[in-house]
N, C-alpha and C. Protein backbone atom coordinates (compact mmCIF):
# COMPACT_ATOMS: atom_id res chain seq x y z
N UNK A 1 90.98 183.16 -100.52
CA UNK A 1 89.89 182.78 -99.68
C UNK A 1 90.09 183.39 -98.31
N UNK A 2 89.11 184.17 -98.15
CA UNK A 2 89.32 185.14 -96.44
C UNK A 2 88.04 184.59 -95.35
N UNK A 3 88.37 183.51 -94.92
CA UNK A 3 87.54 182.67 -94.22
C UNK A 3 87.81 183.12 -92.90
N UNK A 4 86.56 184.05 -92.06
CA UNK A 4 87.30 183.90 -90.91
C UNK A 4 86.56 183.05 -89.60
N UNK A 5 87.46 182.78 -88.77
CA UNK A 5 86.90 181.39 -88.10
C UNK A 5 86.73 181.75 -86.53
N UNK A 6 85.93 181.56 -85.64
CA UNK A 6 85.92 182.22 -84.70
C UNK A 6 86.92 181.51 -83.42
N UNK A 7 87.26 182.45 -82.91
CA UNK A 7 88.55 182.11 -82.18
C UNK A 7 87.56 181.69 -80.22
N UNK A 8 88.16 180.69 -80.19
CA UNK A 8 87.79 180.21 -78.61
C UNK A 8 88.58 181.41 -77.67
N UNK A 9 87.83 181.52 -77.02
CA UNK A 9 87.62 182.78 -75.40
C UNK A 9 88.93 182.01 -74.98
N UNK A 10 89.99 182.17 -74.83
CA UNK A 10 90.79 181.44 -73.70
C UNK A 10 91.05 182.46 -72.84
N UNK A 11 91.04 181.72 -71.46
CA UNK A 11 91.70 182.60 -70.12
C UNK A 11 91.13 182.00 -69.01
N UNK A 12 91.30 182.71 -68.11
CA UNK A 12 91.55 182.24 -66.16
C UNK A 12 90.00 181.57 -66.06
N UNK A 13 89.61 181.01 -65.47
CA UNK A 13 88.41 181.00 -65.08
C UNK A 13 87.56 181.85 -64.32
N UNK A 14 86.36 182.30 -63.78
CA UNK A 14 86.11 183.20 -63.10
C UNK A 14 86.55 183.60 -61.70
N UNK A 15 86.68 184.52 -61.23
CA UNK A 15 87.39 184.74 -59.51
C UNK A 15 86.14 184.20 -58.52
N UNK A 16 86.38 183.82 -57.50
CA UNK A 16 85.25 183.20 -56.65
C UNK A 16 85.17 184.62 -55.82
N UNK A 17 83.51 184.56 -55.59
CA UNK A 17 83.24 185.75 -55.02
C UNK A 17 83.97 186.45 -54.16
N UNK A 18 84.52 185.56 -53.16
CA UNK A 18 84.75 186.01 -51.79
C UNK A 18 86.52 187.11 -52.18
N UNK A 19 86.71 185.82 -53.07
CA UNK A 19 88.50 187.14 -54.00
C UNK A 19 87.94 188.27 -54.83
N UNK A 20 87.34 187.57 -55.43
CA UNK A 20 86.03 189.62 -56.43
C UNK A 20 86.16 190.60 -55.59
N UNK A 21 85.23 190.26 -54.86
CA UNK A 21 85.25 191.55 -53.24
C UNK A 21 86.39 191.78 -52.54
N UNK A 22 87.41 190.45 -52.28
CA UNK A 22 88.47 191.54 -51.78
C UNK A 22 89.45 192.57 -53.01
N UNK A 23 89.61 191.36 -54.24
CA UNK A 23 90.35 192.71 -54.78
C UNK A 23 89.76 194.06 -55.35
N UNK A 24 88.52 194.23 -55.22
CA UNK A 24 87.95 195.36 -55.71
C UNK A 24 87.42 196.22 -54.27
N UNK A 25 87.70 195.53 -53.41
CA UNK A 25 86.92 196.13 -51.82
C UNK A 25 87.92 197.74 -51.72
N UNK A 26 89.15 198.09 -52.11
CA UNK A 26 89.21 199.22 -51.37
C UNK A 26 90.20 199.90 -52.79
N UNK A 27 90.23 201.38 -52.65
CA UNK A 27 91.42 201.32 -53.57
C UNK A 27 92.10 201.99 -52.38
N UNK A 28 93.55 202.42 -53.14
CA UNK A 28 94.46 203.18 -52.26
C UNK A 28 94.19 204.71 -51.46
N UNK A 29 94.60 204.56 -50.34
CA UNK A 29 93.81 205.63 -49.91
C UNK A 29 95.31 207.02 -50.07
N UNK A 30 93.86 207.92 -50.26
CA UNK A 30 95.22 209.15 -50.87
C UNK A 30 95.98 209.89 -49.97
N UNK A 31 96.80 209.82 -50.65
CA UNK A 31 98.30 210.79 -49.69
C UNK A 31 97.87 211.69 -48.94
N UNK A 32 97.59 212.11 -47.74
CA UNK A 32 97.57 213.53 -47.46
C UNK A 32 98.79 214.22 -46.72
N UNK A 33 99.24 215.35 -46.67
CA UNK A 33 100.16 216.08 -46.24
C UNK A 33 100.74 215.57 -45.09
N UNK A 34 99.61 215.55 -43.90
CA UNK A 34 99.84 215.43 -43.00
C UNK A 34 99.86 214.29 -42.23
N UNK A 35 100.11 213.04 -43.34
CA UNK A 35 100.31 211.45 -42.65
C UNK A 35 101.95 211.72 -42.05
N UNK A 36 101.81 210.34 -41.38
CA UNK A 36 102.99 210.42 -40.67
C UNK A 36 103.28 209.03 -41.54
N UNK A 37 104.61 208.91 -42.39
CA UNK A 37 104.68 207.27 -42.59
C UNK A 37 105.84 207.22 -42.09
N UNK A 38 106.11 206.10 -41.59
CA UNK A 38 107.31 205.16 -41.08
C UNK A 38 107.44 203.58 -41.37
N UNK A 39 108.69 203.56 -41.07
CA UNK A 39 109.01 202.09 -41.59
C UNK A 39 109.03 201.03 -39.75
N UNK A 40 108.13 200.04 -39.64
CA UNK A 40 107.77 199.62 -39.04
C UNK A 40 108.20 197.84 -38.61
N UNK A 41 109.07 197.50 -37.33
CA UNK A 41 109.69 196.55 -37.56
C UNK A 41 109.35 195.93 -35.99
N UNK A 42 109.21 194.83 -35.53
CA UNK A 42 109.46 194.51 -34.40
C UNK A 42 110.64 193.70 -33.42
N UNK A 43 110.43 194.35 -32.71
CA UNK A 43 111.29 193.16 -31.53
C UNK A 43 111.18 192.62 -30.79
N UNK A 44 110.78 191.08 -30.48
CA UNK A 44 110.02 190.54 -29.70
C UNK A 44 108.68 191.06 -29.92
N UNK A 45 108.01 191.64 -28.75
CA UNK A 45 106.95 192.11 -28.61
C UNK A 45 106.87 193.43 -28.60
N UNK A 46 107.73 194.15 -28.45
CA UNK A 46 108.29 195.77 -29.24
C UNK A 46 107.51 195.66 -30.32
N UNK A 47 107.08 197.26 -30.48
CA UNK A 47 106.44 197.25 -32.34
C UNK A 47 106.97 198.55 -32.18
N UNK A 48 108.27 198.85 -32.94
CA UNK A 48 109.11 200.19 -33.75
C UNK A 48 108.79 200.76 -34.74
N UNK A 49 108.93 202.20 -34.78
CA UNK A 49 108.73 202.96 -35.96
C UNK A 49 110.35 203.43 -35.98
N UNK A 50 110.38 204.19 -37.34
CA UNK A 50 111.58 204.95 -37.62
C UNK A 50 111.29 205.48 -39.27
N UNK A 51 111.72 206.58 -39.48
CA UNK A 51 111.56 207.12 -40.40
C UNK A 51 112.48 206.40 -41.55
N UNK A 52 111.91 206.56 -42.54
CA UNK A 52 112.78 205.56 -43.81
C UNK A 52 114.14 206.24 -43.93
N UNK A 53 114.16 208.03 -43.63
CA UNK A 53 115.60 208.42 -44.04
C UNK A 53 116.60 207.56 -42.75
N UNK A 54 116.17 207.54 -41.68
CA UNK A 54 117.15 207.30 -40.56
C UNK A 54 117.53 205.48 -41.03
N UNK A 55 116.93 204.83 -41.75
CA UNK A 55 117.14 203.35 -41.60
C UNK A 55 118.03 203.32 -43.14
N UNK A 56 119.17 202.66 -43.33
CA UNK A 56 119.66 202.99 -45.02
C UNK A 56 119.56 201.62 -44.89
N UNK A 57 119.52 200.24 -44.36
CA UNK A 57 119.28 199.25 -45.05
C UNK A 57 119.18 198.27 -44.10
N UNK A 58 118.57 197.30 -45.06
CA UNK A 58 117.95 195.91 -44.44
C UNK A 58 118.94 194.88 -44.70
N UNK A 59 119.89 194.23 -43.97
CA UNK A 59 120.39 192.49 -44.36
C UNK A 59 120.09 191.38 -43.54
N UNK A 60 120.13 190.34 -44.37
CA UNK A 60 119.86 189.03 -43.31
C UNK A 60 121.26 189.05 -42.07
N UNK A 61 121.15 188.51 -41.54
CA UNK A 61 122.19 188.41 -40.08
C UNK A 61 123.47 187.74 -40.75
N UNK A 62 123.98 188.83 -40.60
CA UNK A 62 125.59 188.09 -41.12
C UNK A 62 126.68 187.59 -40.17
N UNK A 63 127.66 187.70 -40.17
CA UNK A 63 128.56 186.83 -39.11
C UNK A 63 128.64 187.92 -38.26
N UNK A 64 128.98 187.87 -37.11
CA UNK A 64 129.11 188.49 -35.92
C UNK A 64 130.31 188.87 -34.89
N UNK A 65 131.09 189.37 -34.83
CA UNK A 65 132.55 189.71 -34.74
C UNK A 65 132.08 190.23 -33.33
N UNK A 66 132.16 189.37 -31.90
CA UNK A 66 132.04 189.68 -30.12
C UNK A 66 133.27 190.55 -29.72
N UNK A 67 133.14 191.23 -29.06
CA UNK A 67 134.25 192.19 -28.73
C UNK A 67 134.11 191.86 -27.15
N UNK A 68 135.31 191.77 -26.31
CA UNK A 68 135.82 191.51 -25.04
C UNK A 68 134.95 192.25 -24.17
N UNK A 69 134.54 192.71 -23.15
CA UNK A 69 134.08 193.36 -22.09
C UNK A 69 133.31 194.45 -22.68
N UNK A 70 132.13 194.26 -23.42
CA UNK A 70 131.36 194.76 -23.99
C UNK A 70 130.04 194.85 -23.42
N UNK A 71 129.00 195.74 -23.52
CA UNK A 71 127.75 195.63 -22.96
C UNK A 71 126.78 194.46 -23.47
N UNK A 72 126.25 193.66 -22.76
CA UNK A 72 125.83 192.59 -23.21
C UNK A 72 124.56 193.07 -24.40
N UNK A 73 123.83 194.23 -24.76
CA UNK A 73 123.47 194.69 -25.50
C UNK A 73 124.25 195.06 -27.03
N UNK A 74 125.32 195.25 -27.02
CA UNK A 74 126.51 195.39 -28.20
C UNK A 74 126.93 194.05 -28.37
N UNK A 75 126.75 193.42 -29.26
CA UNK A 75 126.46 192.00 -29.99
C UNK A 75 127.83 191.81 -30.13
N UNK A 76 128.19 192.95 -31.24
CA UNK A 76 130.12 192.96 -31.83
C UNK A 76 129.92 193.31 -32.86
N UNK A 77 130.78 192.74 -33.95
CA UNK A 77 130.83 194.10 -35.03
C UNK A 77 130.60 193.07 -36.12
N UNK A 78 129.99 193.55 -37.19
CA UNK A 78 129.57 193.10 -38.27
C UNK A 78 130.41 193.92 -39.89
N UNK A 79 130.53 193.78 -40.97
CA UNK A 79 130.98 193.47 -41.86
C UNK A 79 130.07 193.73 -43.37
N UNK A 80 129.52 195.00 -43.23
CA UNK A 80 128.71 195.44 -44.03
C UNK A 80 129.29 195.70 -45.87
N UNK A 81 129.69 195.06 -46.84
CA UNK A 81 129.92 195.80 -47.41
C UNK A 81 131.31 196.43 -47.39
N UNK A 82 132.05 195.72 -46.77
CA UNK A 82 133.83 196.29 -46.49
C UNK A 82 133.61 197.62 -45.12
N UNK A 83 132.42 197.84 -44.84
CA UNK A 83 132.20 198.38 -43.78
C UNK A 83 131.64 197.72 -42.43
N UNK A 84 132.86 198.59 -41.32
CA UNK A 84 132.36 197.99 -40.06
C UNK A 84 131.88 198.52 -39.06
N UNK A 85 130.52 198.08 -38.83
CA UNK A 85 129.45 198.51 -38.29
C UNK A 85 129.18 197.84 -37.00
N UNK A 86 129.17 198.66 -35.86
CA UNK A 86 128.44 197.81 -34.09
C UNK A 86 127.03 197.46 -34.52
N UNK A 87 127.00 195.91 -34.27
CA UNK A 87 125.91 195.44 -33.85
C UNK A 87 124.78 195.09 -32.50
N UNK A 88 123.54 195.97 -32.44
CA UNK A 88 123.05 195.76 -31.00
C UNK A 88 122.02 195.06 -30.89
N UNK A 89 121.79 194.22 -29.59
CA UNK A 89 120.64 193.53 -29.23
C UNK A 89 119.70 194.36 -28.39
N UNK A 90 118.63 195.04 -29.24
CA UNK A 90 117.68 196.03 -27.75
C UNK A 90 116.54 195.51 -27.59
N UNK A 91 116.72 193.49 -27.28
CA UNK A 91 115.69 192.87 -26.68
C UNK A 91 115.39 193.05 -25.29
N UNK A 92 116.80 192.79 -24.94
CA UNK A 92 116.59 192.95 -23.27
C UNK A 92 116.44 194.37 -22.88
N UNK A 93 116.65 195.42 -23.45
CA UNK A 93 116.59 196.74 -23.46
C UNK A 93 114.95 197.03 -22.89
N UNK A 94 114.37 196.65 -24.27
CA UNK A 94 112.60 196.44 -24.20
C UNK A 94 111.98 195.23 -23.08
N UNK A 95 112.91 194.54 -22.52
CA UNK A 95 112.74 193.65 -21.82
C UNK A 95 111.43 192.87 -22.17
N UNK A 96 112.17 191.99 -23.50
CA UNK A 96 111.62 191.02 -24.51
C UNK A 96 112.28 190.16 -24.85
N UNK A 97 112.17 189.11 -25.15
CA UNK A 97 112.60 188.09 -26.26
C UNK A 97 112.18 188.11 -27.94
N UNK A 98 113.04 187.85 -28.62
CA UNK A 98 113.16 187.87 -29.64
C UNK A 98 111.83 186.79 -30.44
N UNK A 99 111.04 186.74 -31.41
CA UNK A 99 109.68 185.67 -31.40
C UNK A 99 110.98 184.75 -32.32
N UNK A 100 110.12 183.39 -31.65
CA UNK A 100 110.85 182.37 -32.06
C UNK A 100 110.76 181.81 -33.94
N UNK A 101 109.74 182.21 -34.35
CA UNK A 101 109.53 182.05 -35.84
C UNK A 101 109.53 182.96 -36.70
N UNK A 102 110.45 183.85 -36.39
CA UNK A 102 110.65 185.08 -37.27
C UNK A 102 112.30 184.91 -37.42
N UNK A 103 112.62 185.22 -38.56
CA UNK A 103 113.56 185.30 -39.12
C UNK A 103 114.28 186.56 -38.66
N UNK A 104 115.41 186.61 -38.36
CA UNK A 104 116.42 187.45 -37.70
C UNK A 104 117.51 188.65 -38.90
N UNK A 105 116.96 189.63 -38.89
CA UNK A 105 117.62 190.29 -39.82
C UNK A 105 118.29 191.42 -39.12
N UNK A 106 119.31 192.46 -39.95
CA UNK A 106 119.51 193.34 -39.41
C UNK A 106 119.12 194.69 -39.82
N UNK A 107 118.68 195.78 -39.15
CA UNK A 107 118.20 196.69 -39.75
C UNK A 107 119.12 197.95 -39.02
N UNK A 108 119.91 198.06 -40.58
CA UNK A 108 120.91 199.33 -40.14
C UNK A 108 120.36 200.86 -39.84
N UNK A 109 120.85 201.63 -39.20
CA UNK A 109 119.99 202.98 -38.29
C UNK A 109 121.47 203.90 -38.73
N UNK A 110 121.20 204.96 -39.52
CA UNK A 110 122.47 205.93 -39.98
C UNK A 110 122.93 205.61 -40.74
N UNK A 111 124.08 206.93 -41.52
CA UNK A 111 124.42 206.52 -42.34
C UNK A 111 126.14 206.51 -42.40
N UNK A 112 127.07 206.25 -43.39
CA UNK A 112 128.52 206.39 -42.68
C UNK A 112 128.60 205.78 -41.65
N UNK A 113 129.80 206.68 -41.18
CA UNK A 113 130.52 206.62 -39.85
C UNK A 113 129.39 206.66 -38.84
N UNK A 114 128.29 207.04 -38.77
CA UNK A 114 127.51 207.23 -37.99
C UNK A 114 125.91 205.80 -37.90
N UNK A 115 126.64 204.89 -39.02
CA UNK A 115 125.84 203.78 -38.55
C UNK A 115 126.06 202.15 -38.02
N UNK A 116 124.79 202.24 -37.69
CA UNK A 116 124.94 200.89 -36.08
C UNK A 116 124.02 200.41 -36.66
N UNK A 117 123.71 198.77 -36.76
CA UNK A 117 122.83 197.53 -36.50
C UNK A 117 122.19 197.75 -35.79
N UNK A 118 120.95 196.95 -35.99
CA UNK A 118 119.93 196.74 -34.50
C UNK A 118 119.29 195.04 -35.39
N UNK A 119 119.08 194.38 -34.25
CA UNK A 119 118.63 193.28 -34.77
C UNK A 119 117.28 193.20 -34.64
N UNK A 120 116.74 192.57 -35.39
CA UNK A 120 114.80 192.96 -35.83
C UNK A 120 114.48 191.47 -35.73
N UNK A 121 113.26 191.85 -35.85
CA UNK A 121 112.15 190.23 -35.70
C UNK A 121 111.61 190.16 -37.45
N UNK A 122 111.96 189.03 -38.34
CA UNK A 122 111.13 189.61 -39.75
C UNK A 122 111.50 190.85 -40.18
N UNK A 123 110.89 190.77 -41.34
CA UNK A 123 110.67 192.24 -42.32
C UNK A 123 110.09 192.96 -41.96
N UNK A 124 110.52 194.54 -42.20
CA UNK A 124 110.18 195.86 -41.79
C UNK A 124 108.80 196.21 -42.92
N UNK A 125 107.99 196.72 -42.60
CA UNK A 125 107.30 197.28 -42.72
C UNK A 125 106.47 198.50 -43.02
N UNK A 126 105.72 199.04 -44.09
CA UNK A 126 105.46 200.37 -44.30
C UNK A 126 103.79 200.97 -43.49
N UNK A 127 104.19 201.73 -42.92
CA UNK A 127 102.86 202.06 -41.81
C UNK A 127 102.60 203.35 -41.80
N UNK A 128 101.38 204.06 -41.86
CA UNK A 128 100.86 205.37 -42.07
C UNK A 128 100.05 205.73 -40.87
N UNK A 129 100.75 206.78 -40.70
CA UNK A 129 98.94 207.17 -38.84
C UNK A 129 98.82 208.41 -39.07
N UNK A 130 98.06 208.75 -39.02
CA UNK A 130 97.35 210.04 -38.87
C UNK A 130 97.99 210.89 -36.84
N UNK A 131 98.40 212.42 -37.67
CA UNK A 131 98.09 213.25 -36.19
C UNK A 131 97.67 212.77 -35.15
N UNK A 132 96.25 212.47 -34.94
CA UNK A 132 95.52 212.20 -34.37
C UNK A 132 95.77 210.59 -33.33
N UNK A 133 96.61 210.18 -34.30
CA UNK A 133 96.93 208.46 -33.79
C UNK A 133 97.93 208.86 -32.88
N UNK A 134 98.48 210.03 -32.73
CA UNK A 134 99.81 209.96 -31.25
C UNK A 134 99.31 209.75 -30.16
N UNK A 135 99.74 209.27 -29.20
CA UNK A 135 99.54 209.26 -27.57
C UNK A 135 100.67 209.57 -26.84
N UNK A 136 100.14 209.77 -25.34
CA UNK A 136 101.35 209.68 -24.59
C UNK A 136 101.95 208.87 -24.79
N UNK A 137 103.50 208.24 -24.57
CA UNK A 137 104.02 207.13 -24.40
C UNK A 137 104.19 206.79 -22.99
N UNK A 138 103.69 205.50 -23.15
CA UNK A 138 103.36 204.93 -21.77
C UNK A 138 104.68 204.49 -21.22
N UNK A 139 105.22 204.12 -19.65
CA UNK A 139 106.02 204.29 -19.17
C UNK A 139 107.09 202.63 -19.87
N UNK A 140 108.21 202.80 -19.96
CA UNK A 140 109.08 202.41 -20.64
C UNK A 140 110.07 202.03 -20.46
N UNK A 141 111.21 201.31 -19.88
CA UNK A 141 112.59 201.06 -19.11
C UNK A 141 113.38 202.29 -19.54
N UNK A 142 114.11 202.55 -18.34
CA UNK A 142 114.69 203.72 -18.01
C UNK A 142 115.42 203.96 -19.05
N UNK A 143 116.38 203.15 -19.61
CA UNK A 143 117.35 203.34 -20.72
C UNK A 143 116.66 203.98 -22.20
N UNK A 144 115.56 203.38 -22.60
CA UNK A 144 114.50 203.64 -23.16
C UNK A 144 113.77 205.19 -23.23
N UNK A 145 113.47 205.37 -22.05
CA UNK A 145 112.26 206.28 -22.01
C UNK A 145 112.72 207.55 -22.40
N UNK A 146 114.01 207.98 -22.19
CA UNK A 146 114.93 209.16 -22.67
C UNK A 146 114.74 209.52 -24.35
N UNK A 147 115.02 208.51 -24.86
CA UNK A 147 115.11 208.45 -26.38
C UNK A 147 113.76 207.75 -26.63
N UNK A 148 112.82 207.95 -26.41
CA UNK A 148 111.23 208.08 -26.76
C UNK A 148 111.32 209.71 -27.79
N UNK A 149 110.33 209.28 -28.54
CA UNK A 149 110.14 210.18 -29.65
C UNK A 149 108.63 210.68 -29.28
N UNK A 150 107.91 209.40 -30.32
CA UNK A 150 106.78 209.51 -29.88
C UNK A 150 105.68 208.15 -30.14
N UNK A 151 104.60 207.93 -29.53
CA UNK A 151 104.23 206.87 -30.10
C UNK A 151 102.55 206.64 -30.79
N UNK A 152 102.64 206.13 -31.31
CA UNK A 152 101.63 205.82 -32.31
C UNK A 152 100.47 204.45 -32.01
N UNK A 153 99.40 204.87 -32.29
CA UNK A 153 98.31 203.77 -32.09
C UNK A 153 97.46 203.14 -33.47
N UNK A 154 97.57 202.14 -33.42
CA UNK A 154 97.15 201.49 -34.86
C UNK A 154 96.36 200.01 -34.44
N UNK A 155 95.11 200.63 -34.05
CA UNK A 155 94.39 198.96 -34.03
C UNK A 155 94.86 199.52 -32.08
N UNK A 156 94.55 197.76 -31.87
CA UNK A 156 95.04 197.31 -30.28
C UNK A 156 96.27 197.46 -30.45
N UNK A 157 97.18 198.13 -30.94
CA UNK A 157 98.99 197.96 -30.85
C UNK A 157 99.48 199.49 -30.94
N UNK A 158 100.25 199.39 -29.66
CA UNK A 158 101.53 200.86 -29.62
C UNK A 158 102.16 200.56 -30.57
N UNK A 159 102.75 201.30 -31.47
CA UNK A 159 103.98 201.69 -31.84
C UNK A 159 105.01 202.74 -31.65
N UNK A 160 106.47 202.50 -31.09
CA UNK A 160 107.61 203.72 -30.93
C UNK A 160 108.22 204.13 -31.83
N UNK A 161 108.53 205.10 -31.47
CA UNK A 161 109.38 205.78 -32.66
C UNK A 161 110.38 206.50 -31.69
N UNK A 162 111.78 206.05 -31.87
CA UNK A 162 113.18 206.35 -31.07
C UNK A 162 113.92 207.32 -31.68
N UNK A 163 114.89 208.00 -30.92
CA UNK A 163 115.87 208.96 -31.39
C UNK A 163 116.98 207.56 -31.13
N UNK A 164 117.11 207.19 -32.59
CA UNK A 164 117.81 205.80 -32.24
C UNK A 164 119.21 205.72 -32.10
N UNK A 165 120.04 207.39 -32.48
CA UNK A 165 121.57 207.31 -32.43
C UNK A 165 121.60 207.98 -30.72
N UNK A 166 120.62 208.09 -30.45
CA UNK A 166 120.59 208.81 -28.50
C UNK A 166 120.26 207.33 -27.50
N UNK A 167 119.59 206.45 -28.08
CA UNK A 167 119.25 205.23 -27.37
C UNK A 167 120.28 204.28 -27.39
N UNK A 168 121.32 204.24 -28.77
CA UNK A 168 122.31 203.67 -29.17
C UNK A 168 123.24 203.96 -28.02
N UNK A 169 123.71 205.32 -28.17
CA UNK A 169 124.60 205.74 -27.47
C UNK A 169 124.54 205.66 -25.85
N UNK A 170 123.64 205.91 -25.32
CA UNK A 170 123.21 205.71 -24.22
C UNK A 170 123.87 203.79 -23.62
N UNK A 171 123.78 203.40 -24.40
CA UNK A 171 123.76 201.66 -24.01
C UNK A 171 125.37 201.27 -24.54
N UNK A 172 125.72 202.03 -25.25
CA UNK A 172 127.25 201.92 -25.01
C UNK A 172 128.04 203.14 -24.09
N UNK A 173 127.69 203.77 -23.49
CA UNK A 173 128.04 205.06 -22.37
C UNK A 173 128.32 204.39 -21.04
């Protein structure tokens, strides 16, 4: 006996308009040659760029090892991995505070022997600008303005982009 019986529709209920339209509102917009992408993080009220090769990794804030007569910007040394890495604070640098409801991570800059901490506000970020989005960079604390790259406009918000082993160095010099 080959009886066949009709099977009930099961699944989600329908999407409410207002989610329809957003998930169908845009698709991905396509690669072109000449985007600029960077990985995008803040500090305080700082909004940083840096290229993904210059950053090799993201950790939550680990213990913190203060070193004696140090620049109050050089935190102390941290413990990466059996590797030991200077940790820096370039709040006061940017002459900022750190935002109080963001989670404190560290975002390493180099690679080897040649990398240093910087402490971030939250998770880093992936951000695309067009040519066209550069500007001058507007004037900047002295320590700073040297190791300016270049900066970027997205919406109402600057973003920098640092020569970050020249800004590093500079603040331990």
């Amino acid at each position: 006996m080959n009886a066949t019986y009709p099977l009930p529709i099961v699944g989600l209920p329908p999407m409410p308009p207002e989610l329809a339209a957003l998930a169908g509102a845009q698709a991905p917009a396509e690669a072109r040659p000449d985007d600029i992408v960077r990985q995008a993080f803040r500090i305080g009220g700082m909004r940083l760029l840096a290229p993904f090769a210059a950053a090799s990794e993201l950790v939550e804030m680990p213990n913190v090892y203060p070193l004696p007569r140090m620049p109050a910007n050089l935190l102390g040394l941290v413990n990466l991995h059996g590797r030991i890495v200077p940790l820096f604070d370039l709040a006061a640098l940017f002459e900022t505070q750190h935002l109080p409801r963001e989670k404190r991570m560290v975002l390493v800059i180099g690679h080897g022997n040649d990398a240093a901490g910087i402490v971030i506000d939250g998770l880093p970020r992936r951000l695309v600008f067009r040519p066209e989005h550069q500007i001058v960079t507007p004037a900047l604390p002295a320590a700073a303005a040297d190791a300016a790259l270049a900066t970027y406009v997205q919406g109402p918000d600057a973003w920098f982009e640092f020569d970050y082993a020249s800004l590093l160095e500079q603040l331990v010099s």
